[in-house]
N, C-alpha and C. Protein backbone atom coordinates (compact mmCIF):
# COMPACT_ATOMS: atom_id res chain seq x y z
N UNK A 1 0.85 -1.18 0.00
CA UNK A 1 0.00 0.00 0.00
C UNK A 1 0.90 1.24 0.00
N UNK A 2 0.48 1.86 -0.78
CA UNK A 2 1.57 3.60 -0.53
C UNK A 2 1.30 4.45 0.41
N UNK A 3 2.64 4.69 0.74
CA UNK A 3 2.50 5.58 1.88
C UNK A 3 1.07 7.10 2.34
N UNK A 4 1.01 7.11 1.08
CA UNK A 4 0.27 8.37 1.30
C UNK A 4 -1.46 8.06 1.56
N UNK A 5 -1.55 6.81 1.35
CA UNK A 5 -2.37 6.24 1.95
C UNK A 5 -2.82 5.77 3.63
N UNK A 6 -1.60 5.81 4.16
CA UNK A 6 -1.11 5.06 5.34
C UNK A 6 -1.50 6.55 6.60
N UNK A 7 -2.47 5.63 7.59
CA UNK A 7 -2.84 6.44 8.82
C UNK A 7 -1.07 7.17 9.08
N UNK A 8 -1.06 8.13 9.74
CA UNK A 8 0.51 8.56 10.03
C UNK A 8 0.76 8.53 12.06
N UNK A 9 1.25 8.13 12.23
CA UNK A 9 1.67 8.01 13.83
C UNK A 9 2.75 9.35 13.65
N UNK A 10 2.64 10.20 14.88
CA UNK A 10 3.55 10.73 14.98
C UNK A 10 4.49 10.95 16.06
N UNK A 11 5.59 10.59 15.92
CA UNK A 11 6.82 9.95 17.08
C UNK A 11 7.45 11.29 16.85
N UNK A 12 7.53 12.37 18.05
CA UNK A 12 8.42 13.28 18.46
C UNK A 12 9.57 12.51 18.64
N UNK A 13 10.61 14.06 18.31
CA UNK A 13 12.25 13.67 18.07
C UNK A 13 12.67 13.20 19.35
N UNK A 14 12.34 13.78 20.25
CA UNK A 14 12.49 12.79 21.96
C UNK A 14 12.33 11.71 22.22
N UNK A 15 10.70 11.14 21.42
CA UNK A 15 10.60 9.83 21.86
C UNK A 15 11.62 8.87 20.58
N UNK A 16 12.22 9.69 19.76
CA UNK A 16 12.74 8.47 18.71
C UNK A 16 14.21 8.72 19.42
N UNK A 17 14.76 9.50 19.97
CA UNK A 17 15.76 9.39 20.82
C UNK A 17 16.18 8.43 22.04
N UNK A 18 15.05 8.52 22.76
CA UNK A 18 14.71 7.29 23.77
C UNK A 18 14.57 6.01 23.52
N UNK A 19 14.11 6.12 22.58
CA UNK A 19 14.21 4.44 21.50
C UNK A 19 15.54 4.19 21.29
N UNK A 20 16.21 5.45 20.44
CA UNK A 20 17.92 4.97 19.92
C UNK A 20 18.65 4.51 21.19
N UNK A 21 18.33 5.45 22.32
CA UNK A 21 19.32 5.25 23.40
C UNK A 21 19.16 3.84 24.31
N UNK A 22 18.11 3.32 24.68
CA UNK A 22 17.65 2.22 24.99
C UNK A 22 17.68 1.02 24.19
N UNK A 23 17.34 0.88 22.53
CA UNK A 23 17.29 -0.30 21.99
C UNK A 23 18.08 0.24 21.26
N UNK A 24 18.91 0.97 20.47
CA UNK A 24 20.22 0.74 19.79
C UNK A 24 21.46 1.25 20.69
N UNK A 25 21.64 1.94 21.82
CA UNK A 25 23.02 2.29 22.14
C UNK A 25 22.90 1.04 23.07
N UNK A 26 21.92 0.61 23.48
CA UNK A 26 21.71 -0.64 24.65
C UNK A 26 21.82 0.23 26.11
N UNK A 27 21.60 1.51 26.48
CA UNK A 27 22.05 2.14 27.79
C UNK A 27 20.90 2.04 28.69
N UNK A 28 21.38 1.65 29.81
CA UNK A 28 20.59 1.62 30.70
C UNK A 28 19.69 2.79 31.06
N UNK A 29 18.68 2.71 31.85
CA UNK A 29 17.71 3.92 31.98
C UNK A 29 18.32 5.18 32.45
N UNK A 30 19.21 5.07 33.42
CA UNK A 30 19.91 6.15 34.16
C UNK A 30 20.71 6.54 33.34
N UNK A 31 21.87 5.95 32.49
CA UNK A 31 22.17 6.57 31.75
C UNK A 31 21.79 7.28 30.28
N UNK A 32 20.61 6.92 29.81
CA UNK A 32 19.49 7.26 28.80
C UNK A 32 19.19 8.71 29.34
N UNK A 33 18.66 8.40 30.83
CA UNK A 33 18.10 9.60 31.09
C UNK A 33 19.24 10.63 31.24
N UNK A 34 20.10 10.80 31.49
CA UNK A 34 21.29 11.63 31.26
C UNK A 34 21.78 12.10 30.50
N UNK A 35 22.16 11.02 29.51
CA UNK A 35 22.15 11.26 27.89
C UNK A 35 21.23 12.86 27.51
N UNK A 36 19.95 12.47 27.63
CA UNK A 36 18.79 13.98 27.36
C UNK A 36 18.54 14.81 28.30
N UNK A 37 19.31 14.72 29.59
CA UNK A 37 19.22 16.19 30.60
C UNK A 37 18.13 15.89 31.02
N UNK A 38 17.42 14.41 31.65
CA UNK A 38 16.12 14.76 32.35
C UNK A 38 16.38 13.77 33.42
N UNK A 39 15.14 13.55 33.85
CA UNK A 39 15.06 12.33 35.03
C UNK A 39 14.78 11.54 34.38
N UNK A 40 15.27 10.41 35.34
CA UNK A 40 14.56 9.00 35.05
C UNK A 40 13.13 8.61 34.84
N UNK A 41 12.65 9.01 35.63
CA UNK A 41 11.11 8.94 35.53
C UNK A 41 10.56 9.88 34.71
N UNK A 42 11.07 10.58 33.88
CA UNK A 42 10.44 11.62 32.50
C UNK A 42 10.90 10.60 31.33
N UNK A 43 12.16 10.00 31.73
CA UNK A 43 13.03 9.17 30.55
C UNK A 43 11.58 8.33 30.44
N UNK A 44 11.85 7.15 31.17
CA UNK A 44 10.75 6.70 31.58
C UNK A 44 8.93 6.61 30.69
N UNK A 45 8.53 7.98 31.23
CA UNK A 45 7.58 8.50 30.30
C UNK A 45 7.48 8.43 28.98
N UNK A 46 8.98 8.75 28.59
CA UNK A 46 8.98 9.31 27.35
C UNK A 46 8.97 8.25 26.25
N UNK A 47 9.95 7.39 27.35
CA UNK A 47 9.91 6.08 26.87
C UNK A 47 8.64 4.84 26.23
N UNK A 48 8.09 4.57 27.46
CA UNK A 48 6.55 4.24 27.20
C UNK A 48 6.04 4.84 26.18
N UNK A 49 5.73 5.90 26.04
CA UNK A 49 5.05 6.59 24.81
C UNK A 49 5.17 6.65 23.33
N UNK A 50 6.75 6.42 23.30
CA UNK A 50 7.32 5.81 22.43
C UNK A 50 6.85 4.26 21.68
N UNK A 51 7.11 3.84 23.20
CA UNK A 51 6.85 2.28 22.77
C UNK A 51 5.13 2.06 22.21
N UNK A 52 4.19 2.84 23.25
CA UNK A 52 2.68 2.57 22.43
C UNK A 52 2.50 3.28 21.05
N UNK A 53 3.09 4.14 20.84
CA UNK A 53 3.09 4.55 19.27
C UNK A 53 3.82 3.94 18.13
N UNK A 54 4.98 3.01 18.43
CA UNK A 54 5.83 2.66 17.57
C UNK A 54 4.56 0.80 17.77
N UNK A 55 4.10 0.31 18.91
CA UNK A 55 3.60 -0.79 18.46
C UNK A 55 2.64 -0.42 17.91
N UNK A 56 1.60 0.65 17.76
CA UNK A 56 0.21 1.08 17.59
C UNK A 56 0.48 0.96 16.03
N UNK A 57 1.41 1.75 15.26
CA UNK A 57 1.86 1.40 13.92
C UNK A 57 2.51 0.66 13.47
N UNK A 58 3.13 -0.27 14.10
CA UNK A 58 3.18 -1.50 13.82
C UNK A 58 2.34 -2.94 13.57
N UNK A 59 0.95 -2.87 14.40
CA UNK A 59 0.54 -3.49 14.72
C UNK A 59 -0.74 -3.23 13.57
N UNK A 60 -0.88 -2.46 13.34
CA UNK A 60 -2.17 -1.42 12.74
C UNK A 60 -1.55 -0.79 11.32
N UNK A 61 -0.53 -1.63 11.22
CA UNK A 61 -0.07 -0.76 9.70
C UNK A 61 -0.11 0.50 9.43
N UNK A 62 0.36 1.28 10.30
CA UNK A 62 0.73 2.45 9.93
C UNK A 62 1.72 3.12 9.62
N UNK A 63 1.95 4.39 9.62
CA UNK A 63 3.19 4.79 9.35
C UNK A 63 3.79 5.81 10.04
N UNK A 64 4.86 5.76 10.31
CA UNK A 64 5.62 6.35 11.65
C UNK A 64 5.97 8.03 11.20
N UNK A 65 6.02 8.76 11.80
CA UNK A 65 6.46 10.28 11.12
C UNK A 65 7.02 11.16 12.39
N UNK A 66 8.30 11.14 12.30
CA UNK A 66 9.18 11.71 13.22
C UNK A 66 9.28 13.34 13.59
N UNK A 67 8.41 14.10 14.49
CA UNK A 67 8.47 15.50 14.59
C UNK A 67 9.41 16.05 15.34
N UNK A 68 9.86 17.10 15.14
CA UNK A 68 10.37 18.20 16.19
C UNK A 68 8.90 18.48 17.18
C-alpha cells in the first residue's frame, strides 16, 4: 500500500531518541536519562510513549512520522 495512503503516527524527536538510546546504544535507563538532561522517571515517560506509538503502527499498519 503507498505511503500516502497510510494512517501517520507521529513519534516526536524525543521519543525516537529514547528508543535509539535504549534499543540501539543498549544504555541503561539512568544513563538514557542523562544522555537527554532529564530524570529517570520523564526518561521513563517518554519512553513508554514511544513504545505505544511505535507498536500502535506496527501493529495497525501504519506509518511512523518523526516530529520536532
Amino acid at each position: 500500500m503507498p505511503m500516502r495512503f497510510l494512517e501517520v503516527i507521529e513519534l516526536t524527536a524525543e521519543e525516537a531518541e529514547a528508543l535509539r538510546l535504549r534499543n540501539i546504544k543498549e544504555l541503561d535507563q539512568e544513563e538514557a536519562a542523562k544522555k537527554m538532561n532529564t530524570s529517570q522517571s520523564t526518561f521513563q515517560r517518554i519512553l513508554s510513549s514511544a513504545y505505544k506509538k511505535t507498536t500502535e503502527a506496527l501493529i495497525e499498519g501504519k506509518a511512523i512520522k518523526i516530529v520536532k
